[in-house]
C-alpha atoms as a PDB file:
ATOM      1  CA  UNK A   1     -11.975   6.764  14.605  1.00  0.00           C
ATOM      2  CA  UNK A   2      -9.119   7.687  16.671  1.00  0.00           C
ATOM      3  CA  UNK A   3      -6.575  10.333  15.476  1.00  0.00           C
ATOM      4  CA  UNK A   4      -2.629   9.476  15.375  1.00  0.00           C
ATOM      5  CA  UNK A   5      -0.628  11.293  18.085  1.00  0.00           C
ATOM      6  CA  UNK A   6       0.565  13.052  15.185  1.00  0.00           C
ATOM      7  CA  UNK A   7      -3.286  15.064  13.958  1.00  0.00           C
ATOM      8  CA  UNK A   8      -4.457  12.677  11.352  1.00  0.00           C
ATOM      9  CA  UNK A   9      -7.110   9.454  11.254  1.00  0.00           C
ATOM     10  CA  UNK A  10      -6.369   6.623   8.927  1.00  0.00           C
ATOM     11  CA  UNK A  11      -9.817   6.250   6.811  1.00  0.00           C
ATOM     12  CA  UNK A  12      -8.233   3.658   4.262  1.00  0.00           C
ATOM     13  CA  UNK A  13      -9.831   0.175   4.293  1.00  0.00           C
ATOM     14  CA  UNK A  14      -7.415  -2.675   3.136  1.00  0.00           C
ATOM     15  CA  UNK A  15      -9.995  -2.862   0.382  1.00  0.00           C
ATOM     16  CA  UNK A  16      -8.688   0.449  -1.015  1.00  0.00           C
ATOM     17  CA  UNK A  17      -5.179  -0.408  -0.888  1.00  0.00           C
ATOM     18  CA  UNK A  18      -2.945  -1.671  -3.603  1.00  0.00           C
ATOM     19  CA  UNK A  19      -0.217  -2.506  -1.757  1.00  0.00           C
ATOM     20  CA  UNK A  20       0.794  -3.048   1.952  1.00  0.00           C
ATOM     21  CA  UNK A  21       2.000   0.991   2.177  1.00  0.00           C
ATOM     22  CA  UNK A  22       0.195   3.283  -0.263  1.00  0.00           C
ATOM     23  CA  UNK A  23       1.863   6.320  -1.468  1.00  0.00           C
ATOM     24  CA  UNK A  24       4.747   7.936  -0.530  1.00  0.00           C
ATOM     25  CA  UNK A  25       7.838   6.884   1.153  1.00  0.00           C
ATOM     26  CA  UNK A  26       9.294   8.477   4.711  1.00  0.00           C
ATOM     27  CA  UNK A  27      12.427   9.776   2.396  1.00  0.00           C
ATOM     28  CA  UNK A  28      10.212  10.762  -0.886  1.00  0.00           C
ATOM     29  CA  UNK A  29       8.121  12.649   2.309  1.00  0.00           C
ATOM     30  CA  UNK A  30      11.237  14.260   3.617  1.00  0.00           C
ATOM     31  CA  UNK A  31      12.907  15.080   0.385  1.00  0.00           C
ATOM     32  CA  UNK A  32       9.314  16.532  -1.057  1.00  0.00           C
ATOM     33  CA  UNK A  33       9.349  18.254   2.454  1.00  0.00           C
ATOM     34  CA  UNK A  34      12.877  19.709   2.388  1.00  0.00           C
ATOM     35  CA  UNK A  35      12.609  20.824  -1.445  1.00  0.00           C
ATOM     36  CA  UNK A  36       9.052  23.016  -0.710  1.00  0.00           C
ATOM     37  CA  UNK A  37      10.989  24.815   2.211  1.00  0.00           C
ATOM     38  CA  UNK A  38      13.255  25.882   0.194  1.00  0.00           C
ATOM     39  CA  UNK A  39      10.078  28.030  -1.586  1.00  0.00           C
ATOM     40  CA  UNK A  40      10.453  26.620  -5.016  1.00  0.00           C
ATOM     41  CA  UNK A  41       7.247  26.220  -5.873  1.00  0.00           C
ATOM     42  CA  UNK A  42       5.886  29.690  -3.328  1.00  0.00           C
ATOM     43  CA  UNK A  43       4.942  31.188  -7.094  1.00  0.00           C
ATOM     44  CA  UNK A  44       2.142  28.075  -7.591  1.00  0.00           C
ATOM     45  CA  UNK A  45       1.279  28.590  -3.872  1.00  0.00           C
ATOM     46  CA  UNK A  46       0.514  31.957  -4.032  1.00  0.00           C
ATOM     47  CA  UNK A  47      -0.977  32.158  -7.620  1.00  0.00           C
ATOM     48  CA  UNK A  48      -3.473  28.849  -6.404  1.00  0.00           C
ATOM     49  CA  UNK A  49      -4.427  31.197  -3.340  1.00  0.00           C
ATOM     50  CA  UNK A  50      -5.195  34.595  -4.915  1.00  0.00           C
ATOM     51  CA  UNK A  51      -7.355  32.628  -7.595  1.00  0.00           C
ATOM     52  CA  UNK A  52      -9.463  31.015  -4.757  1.00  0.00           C
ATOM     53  CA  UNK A  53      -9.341  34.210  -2.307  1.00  0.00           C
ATOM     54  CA  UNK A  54     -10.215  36.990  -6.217  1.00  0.00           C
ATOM     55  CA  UNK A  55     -13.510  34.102  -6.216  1.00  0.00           C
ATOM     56  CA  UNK A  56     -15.002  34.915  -2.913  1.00  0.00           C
ATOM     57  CA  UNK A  57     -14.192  30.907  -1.853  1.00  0.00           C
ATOM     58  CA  UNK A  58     -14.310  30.460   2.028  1.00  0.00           C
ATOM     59  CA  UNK A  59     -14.888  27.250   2.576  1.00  0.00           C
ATOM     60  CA  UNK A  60     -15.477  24.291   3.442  1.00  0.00           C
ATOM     61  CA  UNK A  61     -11.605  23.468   0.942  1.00  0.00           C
ATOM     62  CA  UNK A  62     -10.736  20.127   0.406  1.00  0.00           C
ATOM     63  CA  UNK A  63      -7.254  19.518  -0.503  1.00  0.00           C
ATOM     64  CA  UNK A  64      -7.274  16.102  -2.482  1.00  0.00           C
ATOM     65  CA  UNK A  65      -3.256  14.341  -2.318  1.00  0.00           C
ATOM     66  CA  UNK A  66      -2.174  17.010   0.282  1.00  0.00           C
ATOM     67  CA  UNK A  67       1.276  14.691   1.081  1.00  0.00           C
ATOM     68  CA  UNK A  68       3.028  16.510   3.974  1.00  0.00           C
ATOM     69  CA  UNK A  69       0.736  19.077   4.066  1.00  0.00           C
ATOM     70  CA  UNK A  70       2.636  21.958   2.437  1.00  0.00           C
ATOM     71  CA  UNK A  71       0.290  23.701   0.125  1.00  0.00           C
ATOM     72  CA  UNK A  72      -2.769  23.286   2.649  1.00  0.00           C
ATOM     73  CA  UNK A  73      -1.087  24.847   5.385  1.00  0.00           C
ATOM     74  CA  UNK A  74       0.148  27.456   3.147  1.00  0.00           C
ATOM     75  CA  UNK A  75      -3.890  28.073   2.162  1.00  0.00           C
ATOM     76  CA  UNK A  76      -4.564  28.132   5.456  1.00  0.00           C
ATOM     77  CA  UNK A  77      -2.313  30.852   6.424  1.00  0.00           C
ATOM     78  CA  UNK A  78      -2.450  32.962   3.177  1.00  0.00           C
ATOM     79  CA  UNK A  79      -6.382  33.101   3.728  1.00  0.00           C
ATOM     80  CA  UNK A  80      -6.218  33.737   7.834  1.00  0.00           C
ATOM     81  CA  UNK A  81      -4.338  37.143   6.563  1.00  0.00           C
ATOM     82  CA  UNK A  82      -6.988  38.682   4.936  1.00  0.00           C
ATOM     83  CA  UNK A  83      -9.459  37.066   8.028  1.00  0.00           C
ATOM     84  CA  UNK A  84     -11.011  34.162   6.505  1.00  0.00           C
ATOM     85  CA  UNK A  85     -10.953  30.893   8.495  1.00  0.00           C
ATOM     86  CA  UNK A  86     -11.821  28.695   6.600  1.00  0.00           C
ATOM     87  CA  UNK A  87     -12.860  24.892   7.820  1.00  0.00           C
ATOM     88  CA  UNK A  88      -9.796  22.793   5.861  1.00  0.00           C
ATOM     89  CA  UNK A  89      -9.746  19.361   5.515  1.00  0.00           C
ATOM     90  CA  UNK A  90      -6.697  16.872   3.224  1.00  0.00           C
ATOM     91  CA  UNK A  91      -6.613  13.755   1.869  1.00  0.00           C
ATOM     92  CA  UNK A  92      -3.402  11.307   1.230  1.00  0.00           C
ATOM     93  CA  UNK A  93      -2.948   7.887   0.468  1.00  0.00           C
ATOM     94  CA  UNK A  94       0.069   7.810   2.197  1.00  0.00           C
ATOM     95  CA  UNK A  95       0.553   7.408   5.739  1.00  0.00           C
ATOM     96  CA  UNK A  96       3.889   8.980   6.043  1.00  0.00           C
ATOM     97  CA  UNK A  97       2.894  12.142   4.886  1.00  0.00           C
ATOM     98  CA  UNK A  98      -0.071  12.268   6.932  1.00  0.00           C
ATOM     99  CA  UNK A  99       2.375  11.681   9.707  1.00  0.00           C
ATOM    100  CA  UNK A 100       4.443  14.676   9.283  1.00  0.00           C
ATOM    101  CA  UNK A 101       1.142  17.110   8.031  1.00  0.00           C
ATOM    102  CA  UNK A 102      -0.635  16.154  11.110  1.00  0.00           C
ATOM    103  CA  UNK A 103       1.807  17.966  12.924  1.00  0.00           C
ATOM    104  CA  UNK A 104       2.206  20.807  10.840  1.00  0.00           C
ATOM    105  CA  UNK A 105      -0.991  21.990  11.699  1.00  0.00           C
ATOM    106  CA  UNK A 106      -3.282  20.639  13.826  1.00  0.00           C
ATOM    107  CA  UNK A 107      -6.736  22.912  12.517  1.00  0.00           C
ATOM    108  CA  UNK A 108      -6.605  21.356   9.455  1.00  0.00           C
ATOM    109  CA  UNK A 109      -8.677  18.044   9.638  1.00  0.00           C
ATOM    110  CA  UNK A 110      -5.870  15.724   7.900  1.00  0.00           C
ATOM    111  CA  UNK A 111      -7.263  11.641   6.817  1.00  0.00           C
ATOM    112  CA  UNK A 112      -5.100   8.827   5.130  1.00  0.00           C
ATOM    113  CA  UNK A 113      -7.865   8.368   2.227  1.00  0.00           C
ATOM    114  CA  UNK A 114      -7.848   7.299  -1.294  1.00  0.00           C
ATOM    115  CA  UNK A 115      -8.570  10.026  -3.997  1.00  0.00           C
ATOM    116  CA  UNK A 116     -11.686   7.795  -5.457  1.00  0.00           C
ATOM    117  CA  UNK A 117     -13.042   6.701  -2.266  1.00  0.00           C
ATOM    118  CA  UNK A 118     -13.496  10.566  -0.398  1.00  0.00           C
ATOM    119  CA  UNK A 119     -14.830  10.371   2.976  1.00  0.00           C
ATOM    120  CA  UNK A 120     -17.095  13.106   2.881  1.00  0.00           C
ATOM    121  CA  UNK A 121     -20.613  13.573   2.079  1.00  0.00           C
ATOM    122  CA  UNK A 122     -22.203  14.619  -1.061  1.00  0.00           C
ATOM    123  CA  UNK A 123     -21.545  17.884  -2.049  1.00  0.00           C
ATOM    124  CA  UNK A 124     -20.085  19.158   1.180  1.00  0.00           C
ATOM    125  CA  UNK A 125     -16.783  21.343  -0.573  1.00  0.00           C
ATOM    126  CA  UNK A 126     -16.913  24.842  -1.716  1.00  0.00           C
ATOM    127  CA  UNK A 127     -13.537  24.275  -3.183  1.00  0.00           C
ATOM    128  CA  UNK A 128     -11.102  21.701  -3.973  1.00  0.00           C
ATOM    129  CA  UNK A 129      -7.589  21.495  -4.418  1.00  0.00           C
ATOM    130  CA  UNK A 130      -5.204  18.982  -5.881  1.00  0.00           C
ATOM    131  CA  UNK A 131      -2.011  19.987  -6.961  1.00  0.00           C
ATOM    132  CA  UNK A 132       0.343  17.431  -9.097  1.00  0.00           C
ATOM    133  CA  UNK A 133      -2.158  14.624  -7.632  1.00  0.00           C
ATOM    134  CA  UNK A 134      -4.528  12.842  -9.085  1.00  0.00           C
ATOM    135  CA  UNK A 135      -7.788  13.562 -10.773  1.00  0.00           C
ATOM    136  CA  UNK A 136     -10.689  11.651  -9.554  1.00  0.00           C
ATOM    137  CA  UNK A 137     -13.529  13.723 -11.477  1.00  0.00           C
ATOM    138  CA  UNK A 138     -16.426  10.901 -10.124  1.00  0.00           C
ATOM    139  CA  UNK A 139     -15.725  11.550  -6.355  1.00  0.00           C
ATOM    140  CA  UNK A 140     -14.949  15.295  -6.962  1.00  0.00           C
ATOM    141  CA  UNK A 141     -18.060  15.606  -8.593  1.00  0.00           C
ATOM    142  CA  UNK A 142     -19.720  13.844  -5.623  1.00  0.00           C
ATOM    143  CA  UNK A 143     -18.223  15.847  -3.182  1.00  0.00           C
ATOM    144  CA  UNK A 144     -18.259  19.192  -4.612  1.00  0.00           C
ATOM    145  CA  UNK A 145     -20.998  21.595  -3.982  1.00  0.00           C
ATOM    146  CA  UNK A 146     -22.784  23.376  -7.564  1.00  0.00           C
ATOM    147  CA  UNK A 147     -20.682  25.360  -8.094  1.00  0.00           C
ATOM    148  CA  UNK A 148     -18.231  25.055  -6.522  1.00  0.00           C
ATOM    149  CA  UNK A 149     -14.422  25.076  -7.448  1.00  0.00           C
ATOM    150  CA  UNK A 150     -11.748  23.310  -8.471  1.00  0.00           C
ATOM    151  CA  UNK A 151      -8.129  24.618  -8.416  1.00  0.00           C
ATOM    152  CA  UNK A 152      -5.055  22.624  -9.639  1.00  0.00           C
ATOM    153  CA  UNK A 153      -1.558  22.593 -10.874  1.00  0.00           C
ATOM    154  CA  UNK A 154      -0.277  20.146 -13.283  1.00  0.00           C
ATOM    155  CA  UNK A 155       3.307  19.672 -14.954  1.00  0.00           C
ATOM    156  CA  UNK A 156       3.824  21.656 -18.003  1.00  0.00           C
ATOM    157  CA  UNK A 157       6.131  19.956 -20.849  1.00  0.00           C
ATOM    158  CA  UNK A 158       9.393  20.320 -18.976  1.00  0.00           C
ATOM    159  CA  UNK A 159       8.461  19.732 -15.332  1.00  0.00           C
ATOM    160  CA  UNK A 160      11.219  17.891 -13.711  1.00  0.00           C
ATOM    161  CA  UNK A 161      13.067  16.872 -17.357  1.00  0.00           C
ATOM    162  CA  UNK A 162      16.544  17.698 -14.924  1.00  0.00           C
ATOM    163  CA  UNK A 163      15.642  15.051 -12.060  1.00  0.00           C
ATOM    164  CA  UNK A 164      14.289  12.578 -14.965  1.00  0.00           C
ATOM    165  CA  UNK A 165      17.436  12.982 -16.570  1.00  0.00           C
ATOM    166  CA  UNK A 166      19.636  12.225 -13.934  1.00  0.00           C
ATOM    167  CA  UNK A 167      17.595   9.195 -12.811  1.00  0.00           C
ATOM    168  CA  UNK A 168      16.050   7.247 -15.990  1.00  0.00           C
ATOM    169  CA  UNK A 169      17.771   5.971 -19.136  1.00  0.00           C
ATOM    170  CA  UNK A 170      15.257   7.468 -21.299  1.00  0.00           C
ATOM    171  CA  UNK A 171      13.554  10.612 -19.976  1.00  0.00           C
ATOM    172  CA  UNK A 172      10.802  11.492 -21.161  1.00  0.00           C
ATOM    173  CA  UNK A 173       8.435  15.100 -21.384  1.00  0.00           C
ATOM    174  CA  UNK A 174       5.131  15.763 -19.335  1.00  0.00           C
ATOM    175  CA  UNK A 175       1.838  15.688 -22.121  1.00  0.00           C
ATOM    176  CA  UNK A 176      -0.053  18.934 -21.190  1.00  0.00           C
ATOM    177  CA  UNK A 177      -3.893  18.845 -22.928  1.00  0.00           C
ATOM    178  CA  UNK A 178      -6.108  21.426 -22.979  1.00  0.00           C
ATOM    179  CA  UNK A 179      -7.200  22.244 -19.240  1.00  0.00           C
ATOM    180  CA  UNK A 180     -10.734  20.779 -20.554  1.00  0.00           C
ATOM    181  CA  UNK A 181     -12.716  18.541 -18.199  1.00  0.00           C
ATOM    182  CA  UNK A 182     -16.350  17.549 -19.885  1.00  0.00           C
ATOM    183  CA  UNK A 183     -19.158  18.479 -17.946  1.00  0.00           C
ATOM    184  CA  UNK A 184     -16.676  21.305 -15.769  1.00  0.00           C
ATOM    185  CA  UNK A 185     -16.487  24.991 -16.947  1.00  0.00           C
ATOM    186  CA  UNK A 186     -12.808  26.580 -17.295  1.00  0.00           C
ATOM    187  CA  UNK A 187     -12.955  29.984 -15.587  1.00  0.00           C
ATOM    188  CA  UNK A 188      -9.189  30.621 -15.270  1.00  0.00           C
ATOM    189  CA  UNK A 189      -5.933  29.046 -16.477  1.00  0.00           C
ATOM    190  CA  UNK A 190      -2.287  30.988 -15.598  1.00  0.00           C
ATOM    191  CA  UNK A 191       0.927  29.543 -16.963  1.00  0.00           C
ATOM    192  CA  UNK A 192       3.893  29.515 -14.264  1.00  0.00           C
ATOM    193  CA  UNK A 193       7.011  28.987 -15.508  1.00  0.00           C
ATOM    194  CA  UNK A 194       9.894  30.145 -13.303  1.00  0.00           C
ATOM    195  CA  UNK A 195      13.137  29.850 -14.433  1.00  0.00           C
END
């Protein structure tokens, strides 16, 4: 396959797609881009990270709906300061994110794929991410090694109520369950709710 000029290979067959540009937009990229910058959402980053570096994970990660690469990059280098180099590799439907987190960092092995189609082999990942992304238990199942981990953020109640506000007629509230996935053990759940 080749790679883009800007770090990533396109591993999404036409079959997979839904529509003639999957995912994200250039200015939902940008905007996404500009927003986690600003460190809004540094608490999840660093709360995902300690949990995986506390369990002894170093790799092979998988970081499933990765967008412009902000939270794998941030693994990255939050696990190269305490010396572990792990081998990094993110997923994203969309092309224009891949665009811009191919060249945020070009050891990270970045591929335009589908959540439920991975393009790895069975159980190749020590650990996988996905944070406010889909949940594709089959594939992650497939792809995950026993035991292995899985780390994630999802919305609480509230997440975003402002933005949905301004922009729909009816907003509506995130519905948070119970963190339980059948078949998956819960080792760890922390609540972040920054003000």
């Amino acid at each position: 396959f080749d790679i883009a000029r800007q770090g990533y290979v396109n591993l999404l067959t036409v079959q997979q797609k839904h529509s003639l540009n999957p995912g994200d937009t250039r200015e939902q990229v940008l905007s996404r881009r500009a927003f986690l910058e600003e460190g809004h959402y540094a608490p999840i980053a660093r709360t995902l990270i300690d949990t995986a570096r506390e369990l002894g994970i170093t790799g092979p990660i998988l970081d499933v709906g990765c967008g412009e690469g902000w939270y794998t990059d941030n693994i990255r280098s939050y696990l190269l300061k305490y010396g572990i180099n792990a081998n990094i590799a993110a997923v994203d439907i969309s092309k224009e994110a891949l665009k811009y987190a191919g060249k945020r960092c070009k050891e990270i092995e970045w591929a335009v794929a589908s959540a439920y189609n991975l393009p790895l082999a069975d159980k190749s990942c020590d650990i996988i991410t996905s944070f406010f992304a889909p949940f594709a238990k089959d594939e992650f199942n497939r792809v995950i090694k026993d035991g292995g981990i899985f780390i994630t953020a999802i919305p609480l109640e509230n997440h975003l109520l402002g933005l949905k506000q301004a922009v729909y007629e009816k907003p509506y509230k995130n519905c948070v369950d119970d963190f339980t996935i059948e078949g998956w053990e819960l080792i760890s759940k922390e609540v972040i709710d920054e003000k």
